[in-house]
PDB file of N, CA and C in Angstrom:
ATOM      1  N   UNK A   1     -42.970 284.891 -27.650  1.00  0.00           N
ATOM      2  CA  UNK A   1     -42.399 284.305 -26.466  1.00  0.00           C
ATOM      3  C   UNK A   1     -41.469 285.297 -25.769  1.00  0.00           C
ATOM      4  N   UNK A   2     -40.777 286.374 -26.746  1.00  0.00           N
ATOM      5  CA  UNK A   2     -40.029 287.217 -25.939  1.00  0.00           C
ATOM      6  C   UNK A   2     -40.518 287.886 -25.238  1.00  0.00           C
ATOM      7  N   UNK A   3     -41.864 288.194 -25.795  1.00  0.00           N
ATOM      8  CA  UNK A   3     -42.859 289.111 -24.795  1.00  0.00           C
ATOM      9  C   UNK A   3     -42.876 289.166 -23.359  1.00  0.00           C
ATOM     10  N   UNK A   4     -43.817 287.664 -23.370  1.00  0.00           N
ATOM     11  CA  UNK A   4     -43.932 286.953 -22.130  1.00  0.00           C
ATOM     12  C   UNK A   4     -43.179 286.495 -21.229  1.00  0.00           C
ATOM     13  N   UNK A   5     -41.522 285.954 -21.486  1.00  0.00           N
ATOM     14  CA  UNK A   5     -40.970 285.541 -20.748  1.00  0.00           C
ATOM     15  C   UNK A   5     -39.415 286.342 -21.425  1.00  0.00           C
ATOM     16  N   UNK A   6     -39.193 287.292 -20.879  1.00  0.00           N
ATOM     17  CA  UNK A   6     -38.095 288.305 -21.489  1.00  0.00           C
ATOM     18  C   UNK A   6     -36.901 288.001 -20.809  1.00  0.00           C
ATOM     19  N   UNK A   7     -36.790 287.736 -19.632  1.00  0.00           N
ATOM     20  CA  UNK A   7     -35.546 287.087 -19.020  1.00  0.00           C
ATOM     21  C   UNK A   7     -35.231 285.663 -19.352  1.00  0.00           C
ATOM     22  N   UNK A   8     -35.602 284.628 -19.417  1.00  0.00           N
ATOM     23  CA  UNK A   8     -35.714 283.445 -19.634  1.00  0.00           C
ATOM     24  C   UNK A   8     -35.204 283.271 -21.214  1.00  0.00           C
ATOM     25  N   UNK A   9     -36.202 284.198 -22.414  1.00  0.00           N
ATOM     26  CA  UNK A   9     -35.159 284.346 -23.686  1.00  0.00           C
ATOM     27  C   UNK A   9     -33.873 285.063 -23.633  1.00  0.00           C
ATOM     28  N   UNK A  10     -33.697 285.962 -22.734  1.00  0.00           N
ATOM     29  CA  UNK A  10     -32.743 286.783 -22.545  1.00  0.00           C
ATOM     30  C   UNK A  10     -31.504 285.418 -21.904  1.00  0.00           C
ATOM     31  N   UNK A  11     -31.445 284.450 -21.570  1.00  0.00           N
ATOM     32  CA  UNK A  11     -30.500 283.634 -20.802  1.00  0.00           C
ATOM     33  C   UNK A  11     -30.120 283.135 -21.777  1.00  0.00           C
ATOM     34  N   UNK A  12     -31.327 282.108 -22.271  1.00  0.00           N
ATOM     35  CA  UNK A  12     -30.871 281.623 -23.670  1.00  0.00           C
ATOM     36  C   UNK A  12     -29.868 282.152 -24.815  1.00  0.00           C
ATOM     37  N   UNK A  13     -30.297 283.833 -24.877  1.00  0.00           N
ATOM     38  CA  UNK A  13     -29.334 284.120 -25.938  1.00  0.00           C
ATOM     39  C   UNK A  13     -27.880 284.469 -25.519  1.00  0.00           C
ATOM     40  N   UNK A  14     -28.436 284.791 -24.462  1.00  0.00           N
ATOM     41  CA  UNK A  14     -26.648 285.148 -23.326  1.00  0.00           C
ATOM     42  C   UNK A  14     -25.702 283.319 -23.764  1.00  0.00           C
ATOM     43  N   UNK A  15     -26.553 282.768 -23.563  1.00  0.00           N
ATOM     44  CA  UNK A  15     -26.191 281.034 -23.422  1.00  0.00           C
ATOM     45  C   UNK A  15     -25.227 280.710 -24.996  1.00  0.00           C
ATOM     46  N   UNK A  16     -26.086 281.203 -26.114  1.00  0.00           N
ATOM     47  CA  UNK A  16     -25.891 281.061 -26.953  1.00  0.00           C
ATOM     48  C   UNK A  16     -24.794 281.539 -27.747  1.00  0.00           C
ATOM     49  N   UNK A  17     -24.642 282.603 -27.122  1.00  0.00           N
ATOM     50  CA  UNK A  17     -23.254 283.474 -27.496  1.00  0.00           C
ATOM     51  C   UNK A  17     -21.916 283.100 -26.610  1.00  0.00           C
ATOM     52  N   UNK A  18     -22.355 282.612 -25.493  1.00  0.00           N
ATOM     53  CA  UNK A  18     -21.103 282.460 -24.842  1.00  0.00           C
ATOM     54  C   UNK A  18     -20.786 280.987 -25.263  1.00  0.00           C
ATOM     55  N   UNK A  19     -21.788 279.954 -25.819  1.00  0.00           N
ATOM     56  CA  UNK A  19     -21.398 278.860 -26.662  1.00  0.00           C
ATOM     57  C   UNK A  19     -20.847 279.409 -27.853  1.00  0.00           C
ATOM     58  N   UNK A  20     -20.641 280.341 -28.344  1.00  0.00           N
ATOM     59  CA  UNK A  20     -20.426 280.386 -29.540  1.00  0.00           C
ATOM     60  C   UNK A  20     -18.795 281.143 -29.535  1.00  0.00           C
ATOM     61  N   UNK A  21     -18.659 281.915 -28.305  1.00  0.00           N
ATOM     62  CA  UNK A  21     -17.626 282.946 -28.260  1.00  0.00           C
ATOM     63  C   UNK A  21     -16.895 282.023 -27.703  1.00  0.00           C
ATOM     64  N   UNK A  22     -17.049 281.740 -26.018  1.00  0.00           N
ATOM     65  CA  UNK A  22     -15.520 281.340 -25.273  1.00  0.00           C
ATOM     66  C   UNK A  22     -15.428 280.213 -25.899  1.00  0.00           C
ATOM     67  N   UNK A  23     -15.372 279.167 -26.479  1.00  0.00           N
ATOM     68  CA  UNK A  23     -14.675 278.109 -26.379  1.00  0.00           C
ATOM     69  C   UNK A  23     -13.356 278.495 -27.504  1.00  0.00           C
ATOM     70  N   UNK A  24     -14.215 279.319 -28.649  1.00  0.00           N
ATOM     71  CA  UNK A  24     -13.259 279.648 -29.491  1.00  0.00           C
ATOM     72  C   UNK A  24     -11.760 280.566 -28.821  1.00  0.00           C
ATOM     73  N   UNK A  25     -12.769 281.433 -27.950  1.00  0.00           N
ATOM     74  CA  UNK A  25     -11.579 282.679 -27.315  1.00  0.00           C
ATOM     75  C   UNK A  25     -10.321 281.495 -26.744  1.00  0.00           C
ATOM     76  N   UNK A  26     -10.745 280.367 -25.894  1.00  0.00           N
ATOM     77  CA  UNK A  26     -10.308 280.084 -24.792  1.00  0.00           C
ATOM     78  C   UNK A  26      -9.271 278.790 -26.269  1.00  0.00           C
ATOM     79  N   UNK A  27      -9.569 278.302 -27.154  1.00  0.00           N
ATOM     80  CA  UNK A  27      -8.614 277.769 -27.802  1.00  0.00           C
ATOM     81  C   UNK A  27      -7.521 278.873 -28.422  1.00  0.00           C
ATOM     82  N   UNK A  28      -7.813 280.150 -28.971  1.00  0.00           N
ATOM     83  CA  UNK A  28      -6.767 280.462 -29.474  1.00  0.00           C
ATOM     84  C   UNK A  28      -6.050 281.229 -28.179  1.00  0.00           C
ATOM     85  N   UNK A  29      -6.224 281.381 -26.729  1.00  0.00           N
ATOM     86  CA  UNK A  29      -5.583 281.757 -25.473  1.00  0.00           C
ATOM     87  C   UNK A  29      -4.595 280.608 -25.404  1.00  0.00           C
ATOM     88  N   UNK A  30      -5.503 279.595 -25.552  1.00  0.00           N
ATOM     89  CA  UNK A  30      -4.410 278.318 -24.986  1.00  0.00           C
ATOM     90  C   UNK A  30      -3.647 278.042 -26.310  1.00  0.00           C
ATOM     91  N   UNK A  31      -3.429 278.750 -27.427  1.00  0.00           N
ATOM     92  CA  UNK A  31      -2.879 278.239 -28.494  1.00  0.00           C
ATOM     93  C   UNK A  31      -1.660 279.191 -27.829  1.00  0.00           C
ATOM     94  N   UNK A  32      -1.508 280.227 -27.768  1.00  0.00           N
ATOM     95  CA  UNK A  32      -0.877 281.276 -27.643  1.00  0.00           C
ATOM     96  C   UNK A  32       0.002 280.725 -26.181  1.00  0.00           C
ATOM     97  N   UNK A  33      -0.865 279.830 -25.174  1.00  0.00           N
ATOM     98  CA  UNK A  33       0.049 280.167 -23.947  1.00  0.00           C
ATOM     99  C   UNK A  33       0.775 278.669 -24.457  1.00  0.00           C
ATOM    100  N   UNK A  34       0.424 277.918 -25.138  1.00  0.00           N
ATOM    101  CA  UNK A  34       1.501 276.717 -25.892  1.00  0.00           C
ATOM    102  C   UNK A  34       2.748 277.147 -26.386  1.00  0.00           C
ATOM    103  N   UNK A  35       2.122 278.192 -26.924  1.00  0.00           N
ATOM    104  CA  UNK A  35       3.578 278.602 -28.099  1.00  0.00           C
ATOM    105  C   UNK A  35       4.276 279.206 -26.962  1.00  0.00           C
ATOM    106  N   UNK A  36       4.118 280.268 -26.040  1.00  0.00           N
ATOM    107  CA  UNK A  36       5.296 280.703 -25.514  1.00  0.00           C
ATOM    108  C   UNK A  36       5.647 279.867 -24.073  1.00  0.00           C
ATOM    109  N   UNK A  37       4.995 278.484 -23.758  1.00  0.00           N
ATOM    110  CA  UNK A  37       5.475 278.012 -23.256  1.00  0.00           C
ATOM    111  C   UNK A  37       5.124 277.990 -21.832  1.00  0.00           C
ATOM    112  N   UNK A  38       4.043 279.057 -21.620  1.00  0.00           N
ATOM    113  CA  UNK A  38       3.472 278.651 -20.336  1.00  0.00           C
ATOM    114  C   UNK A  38       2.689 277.952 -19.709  1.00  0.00           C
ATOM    115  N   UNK A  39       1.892 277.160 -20.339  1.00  0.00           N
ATOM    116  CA  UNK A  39       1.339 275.637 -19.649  1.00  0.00           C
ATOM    117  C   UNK A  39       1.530 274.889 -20.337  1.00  0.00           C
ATOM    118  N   UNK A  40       1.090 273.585 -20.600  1.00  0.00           N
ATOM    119  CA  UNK A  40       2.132 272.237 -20.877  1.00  0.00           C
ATOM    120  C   UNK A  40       0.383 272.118 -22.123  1.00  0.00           C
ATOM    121  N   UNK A  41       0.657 271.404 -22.858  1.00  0.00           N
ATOM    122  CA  UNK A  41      -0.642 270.936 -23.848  1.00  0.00           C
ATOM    123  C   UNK A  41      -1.349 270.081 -23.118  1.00  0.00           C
ATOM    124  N   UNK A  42      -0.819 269.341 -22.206  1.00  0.00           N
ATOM    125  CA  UNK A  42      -2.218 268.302 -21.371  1.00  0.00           C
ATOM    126  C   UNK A  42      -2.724 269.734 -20.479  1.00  0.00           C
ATOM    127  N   UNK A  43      -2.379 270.427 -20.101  1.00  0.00           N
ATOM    128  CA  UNK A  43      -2.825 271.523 -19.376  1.00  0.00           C
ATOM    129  C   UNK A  43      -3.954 272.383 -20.568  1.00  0.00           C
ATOM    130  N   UNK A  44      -3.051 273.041 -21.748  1.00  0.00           N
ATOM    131  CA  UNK A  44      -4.377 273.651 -22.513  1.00  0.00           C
ATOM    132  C   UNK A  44      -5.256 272.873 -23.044  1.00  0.00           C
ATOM    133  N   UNK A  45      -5.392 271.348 -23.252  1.00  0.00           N
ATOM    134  CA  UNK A  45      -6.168 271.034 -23.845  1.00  0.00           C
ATOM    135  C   UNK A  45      -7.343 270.469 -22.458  1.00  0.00           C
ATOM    136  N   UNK A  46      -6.977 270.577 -21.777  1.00  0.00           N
ATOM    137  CA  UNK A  46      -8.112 270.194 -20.908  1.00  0.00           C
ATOM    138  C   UNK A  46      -8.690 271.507 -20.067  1.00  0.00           C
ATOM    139  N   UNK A  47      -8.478 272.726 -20.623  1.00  0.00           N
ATOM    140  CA  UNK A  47      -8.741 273.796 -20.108  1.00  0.00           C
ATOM    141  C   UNK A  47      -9.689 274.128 -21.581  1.00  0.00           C
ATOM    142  N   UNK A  48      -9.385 273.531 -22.529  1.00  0.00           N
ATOM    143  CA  UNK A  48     -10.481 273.591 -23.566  1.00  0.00           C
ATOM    144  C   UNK A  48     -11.312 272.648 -23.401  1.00  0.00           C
ATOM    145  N   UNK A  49     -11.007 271.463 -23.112  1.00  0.00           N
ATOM    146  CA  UNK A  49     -12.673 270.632 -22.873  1.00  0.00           C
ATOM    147  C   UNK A  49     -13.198 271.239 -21.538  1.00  0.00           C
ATOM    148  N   UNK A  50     -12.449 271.740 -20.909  1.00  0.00           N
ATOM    149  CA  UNK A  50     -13.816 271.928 -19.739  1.00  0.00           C
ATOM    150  C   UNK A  50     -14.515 273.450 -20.206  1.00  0.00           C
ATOM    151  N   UNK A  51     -14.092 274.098 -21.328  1.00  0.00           N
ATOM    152  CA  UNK A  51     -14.699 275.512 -21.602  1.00  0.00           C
ATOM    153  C   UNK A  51     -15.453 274.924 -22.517  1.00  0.00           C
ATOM    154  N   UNK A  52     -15.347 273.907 -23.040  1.00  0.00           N
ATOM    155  CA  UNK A  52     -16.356 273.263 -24.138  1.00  0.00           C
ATOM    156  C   UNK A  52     -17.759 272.479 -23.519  1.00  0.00           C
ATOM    157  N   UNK A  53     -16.666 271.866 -22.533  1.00  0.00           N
ATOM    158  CA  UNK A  53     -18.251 271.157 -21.322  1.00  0.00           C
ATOM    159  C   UNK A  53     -18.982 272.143 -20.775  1.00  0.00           C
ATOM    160  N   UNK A  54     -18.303 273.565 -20.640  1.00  0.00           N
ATOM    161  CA  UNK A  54     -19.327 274.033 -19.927  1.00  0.00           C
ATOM    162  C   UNK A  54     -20.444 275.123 -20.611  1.00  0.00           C
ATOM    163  N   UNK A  55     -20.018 275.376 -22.075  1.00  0.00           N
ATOM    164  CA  UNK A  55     -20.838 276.088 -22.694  1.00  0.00           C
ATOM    165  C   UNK A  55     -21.746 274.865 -23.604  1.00  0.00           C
ATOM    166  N   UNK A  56     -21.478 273.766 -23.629  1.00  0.00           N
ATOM    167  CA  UNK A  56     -22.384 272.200 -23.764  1.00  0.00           C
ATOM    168  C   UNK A  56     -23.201 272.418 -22.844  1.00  0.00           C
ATOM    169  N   UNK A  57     -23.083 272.091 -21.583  1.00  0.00           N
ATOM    170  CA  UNK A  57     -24.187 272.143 -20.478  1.00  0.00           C
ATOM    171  C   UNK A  57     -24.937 273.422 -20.862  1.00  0.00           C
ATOM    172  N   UNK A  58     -24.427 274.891 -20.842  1.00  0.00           N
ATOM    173  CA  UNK A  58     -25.267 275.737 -20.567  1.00  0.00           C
ATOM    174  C   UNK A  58     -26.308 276.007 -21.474  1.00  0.00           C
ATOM    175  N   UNK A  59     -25.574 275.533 -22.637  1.00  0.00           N
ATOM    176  CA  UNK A  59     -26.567 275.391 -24.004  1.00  0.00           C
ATOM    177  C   UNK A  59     -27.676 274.262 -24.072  1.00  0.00           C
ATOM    178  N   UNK A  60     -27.306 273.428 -22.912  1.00  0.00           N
ATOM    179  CA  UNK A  60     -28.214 272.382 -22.902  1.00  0.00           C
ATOM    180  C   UNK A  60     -29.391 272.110 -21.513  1.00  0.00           C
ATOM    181  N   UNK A  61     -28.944 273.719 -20.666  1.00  0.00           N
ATOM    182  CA  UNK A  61     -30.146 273.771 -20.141  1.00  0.00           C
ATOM    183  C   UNK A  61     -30.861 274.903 -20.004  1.00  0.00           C
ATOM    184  N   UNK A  62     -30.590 275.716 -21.092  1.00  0.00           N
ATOM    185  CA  UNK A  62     -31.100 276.820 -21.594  1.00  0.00           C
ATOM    186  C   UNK A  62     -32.040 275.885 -23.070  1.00  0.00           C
ATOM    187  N   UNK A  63     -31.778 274.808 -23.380  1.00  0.00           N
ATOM    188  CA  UNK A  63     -32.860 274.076 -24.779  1.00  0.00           C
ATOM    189  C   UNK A  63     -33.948 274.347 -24.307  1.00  0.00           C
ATOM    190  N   UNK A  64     -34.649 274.271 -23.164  1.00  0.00           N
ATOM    191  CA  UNK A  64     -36.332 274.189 -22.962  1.00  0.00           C
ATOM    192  C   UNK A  64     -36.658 275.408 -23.545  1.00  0.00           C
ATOM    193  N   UNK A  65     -36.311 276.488 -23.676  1.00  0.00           N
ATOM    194  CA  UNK A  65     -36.705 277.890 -24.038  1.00  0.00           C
ATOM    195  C   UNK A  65     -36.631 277.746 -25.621  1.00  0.00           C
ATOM    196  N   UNK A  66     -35.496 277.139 -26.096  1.00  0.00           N
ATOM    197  CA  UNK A  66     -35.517 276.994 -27.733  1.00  0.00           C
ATOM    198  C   UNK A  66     -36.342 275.569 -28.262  1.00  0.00           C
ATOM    199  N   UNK A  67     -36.368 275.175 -27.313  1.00  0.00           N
ATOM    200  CA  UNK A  67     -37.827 274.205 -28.013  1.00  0.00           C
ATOM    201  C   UNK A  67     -39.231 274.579 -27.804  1.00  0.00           C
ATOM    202  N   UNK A  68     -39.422 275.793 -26.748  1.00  0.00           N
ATOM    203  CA  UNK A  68     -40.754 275.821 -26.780  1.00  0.00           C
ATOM    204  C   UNK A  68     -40.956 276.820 -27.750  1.00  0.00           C
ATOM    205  N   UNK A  69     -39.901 277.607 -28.070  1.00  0.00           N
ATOM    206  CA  UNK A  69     -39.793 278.874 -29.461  1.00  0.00           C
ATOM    207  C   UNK A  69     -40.328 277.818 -30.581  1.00  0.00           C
ATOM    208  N   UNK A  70     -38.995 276.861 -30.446  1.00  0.00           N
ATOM    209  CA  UNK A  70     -39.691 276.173 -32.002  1.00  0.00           C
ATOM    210  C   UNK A  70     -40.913 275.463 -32.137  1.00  0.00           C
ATOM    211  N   UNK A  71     -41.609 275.046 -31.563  1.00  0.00           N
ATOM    212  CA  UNK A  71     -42.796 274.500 -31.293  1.00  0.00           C
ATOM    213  C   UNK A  71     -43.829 275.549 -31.572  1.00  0.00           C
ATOM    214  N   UNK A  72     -43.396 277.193 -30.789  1.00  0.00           N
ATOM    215  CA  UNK A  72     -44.565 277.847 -31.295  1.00  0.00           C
ATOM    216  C   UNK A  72     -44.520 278.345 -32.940  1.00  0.00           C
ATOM    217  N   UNK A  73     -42.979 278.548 -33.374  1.00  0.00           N
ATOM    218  CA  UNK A  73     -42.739 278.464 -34.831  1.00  0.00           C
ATOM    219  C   UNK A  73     -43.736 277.677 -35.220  1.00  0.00           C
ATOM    220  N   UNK A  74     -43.690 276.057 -35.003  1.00  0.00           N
ATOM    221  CA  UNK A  74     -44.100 275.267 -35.705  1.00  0.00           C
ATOM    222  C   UNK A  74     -45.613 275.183 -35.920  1.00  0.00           C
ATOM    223  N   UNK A  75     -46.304 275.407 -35.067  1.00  0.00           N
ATOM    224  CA  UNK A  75     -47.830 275.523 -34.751  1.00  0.00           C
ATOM    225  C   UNK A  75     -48.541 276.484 -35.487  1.00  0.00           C
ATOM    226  N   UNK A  76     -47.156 277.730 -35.380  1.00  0.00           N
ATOM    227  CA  UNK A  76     -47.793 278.646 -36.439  1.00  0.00           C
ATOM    228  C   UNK A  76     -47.711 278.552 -38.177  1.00  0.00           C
ATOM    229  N   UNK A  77     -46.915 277.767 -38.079  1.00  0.00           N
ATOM    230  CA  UNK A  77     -46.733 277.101 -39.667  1.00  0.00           C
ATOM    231  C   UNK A  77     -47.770 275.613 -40.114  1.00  0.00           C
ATOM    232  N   UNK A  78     -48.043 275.649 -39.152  1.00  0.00           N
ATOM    233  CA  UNK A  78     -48.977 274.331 -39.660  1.00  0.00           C
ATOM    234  C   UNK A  78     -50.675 275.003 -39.287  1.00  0.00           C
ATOM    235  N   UNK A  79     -50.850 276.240 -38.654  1.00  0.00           N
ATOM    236  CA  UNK A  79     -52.025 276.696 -38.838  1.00  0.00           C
ATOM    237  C   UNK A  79     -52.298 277.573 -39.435  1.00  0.00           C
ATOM    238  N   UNK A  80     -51.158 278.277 -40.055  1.00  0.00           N
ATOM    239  CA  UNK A  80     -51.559 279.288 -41.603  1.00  0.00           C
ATOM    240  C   UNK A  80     -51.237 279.076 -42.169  1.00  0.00           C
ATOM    241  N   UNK A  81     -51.542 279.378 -43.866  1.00  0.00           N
ATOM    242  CA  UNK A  81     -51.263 278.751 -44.811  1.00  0.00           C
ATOM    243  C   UNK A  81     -50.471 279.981 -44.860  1.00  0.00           C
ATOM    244  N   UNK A  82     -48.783 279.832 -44.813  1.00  0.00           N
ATOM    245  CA  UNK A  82     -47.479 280.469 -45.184  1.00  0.00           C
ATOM    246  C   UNK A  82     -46.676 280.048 -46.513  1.00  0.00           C
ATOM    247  N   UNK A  83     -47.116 278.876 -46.920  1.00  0.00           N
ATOM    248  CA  UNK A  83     -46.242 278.152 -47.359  1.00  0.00           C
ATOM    249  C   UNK A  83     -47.495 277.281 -48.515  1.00  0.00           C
ATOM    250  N   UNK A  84     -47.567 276.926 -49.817  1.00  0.00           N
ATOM    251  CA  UNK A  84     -48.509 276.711 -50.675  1.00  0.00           C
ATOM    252  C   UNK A  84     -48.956 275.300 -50.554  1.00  0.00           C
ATOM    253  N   UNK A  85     -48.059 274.447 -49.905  1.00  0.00           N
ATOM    254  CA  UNK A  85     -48.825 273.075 -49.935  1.00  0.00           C
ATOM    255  C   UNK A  85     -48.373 272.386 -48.410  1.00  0.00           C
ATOM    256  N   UNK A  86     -49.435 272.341 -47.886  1.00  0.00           N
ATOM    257  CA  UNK A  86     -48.686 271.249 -46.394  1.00  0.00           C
ATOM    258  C   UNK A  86     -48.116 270.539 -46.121  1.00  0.00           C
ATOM    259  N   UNK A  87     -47.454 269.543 -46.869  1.00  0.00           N
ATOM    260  CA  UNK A  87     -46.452 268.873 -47.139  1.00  0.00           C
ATOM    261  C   UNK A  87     -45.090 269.597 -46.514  1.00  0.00           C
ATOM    262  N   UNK A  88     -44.966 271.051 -47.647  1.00  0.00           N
ATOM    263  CA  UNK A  88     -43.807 271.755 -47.528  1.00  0.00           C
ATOM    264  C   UNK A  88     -43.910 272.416 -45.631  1.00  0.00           C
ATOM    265  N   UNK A  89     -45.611 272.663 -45.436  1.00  0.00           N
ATOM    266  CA  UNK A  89     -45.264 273.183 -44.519  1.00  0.00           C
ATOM    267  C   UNK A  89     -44.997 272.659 -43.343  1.00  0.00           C
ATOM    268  N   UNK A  90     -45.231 270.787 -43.197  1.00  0.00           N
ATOM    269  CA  UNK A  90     -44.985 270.323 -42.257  1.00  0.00           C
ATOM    270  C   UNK A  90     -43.317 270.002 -41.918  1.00  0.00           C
ATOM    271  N   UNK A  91     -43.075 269.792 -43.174  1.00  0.00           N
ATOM    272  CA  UNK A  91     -41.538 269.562 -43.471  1.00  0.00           C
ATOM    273  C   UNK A  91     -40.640 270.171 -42.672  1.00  0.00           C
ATOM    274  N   UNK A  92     -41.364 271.615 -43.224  1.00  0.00           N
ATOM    275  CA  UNK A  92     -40.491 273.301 -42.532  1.00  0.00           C
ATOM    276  C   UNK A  92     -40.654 273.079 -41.082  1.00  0.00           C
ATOM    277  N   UNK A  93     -41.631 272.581 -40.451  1.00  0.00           N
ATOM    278  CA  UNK A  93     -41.837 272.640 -39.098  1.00  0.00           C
ATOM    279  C   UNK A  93     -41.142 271.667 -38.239  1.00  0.00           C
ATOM    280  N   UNK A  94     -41.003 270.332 -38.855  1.00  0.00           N
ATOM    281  CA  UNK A  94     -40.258 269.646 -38.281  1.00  0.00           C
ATOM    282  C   UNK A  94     -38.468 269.872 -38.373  1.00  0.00           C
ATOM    283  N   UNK A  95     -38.010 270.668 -39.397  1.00  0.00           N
ATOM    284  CA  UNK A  95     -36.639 271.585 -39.556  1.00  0.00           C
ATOM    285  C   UNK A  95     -36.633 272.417 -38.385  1.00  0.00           C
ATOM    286  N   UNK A  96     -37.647 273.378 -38.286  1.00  0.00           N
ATOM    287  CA  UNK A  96     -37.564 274.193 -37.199  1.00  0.00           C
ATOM    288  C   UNK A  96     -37.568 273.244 -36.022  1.00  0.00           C
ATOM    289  N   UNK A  97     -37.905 272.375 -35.529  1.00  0.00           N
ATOM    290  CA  UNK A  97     -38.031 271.424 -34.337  1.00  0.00           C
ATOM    291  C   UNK A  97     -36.143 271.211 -34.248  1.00  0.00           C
ATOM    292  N   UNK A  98     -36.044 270.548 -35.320  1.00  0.00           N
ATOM    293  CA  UNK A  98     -34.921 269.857 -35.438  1.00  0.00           C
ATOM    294  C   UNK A  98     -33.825 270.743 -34.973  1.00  0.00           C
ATOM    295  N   UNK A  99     -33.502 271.863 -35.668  1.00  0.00           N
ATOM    296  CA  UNK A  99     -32.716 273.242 -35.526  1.00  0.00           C
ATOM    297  C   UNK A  99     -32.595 273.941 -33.783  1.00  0.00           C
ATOM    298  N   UNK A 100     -33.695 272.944 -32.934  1.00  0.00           N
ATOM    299  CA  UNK A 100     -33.535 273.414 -31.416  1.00  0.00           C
ATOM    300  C   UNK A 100     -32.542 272.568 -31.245  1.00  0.00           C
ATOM    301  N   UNK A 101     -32.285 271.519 -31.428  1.00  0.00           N
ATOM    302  CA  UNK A 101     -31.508 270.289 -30.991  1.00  0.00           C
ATOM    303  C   UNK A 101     -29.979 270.533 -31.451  1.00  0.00           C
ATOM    304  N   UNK A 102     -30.166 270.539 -32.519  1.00  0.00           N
ATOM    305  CA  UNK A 102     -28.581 271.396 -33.797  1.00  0.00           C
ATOM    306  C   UNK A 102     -28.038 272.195 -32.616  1.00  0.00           C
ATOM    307  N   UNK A 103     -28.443 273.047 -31.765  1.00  0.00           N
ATOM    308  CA  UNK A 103     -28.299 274.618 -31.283  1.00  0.00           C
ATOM    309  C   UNK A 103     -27.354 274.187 -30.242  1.00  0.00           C
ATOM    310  N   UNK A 104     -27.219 272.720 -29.826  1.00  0.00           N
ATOM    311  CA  UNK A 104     -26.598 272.630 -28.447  1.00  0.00           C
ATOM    312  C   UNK A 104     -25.327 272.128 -28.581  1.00  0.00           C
ATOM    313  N   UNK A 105     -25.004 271.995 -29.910  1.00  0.00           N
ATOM    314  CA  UNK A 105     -23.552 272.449 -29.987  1.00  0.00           C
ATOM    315  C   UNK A 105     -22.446 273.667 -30.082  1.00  0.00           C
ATOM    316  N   UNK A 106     -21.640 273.228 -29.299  1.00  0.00           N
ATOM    317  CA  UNK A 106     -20.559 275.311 -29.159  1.00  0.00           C
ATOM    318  C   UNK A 106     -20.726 275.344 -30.477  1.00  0.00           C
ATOM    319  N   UNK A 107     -20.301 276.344 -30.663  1.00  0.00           N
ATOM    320  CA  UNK A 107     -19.877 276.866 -32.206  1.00  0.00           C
ATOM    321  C   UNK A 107     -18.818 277.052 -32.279  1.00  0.00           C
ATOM    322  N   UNK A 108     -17.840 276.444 -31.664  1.00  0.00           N
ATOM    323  CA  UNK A 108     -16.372 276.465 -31.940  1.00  0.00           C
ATOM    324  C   UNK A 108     -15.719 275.067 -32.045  1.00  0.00           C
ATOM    325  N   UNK A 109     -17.259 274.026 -32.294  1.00  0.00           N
ATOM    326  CA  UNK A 109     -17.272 272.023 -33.306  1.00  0.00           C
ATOM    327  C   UNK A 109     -18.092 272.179 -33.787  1.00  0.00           C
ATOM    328  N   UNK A 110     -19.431 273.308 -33.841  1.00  0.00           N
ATOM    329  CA  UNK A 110     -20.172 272.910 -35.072  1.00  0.00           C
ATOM    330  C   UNK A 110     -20.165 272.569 -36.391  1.00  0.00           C
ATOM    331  N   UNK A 111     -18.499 273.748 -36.821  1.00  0.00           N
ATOM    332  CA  UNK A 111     -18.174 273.707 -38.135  1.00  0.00           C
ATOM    333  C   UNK A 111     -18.077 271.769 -38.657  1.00  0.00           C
ATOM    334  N   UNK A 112     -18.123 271.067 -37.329  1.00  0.00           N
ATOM    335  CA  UNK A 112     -17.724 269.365 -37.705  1.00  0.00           C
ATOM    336  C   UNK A 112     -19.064 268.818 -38.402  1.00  0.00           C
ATOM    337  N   UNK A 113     -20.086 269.284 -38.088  1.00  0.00           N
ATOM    338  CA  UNK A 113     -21.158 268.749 -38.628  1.00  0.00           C
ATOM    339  C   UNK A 113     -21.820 269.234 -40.362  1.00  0.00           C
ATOM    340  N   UNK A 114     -21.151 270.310 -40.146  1.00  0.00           N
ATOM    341  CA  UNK A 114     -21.959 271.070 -41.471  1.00  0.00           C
ATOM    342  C   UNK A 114     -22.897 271.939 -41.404  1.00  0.00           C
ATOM    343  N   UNK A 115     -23.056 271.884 -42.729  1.00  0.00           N
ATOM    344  CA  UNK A 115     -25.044 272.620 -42.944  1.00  0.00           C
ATOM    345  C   UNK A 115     -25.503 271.598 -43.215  1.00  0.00           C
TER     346      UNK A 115
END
């Protein structure tokens, strides 16, 4: 898929990192401008949900590109034998499905869900 559509994966992963980077950057900024007192906490904390809403959205309309990845993952796991019994390999495929959806959380609340 990177082949074929190289800008389009290229957004996605841009998407993915900046879900993963600013929200974190932008909490310990606003931790820092708390402590010495230059904006008020209703001020940093809503300067963190909107850096959180907006790497949410971007992660969530950059998904069509990570579901059609996982889909071709999946197609290719359910038409070669990778894996010794189909069972395991349908399993794996519907994980990989699942793991597009997982993706559209920042990574600075994923730690809330787990592995």
């Amino acid at each position: 898929m990177a082949r074929r559509q190289e800008k389009v994966v290229n957004w996605r992963t841009w998407a993915v990192k900046f879900g993963s980077a600013m929200p974190a950057f932008t909490m310990i900024v606003m931790a820092f401008a708390l402590v010495i007192g230059r904006l008020g906490a209703g001020w940093c904390l809503a300067v963190i949900a909107a850096t959180l809403g907006l790497a949410t959205v971007l992660l969530w309309l950059t998904l069509p590109v990570e579901r059609a990845a996982a889909s071709a993952v999946a197609e290719m796991l359910e038409e070669t034998a990778l894996v010794s019994r189909r069972s395991e390999g349908e399993r794996l495929a519907s994980l990989v499905k699942a793991l597009a959806w997982r993706r559209i959380i920042p990574g600075a609340i994923a730690w809330i869900g787990g592995k």
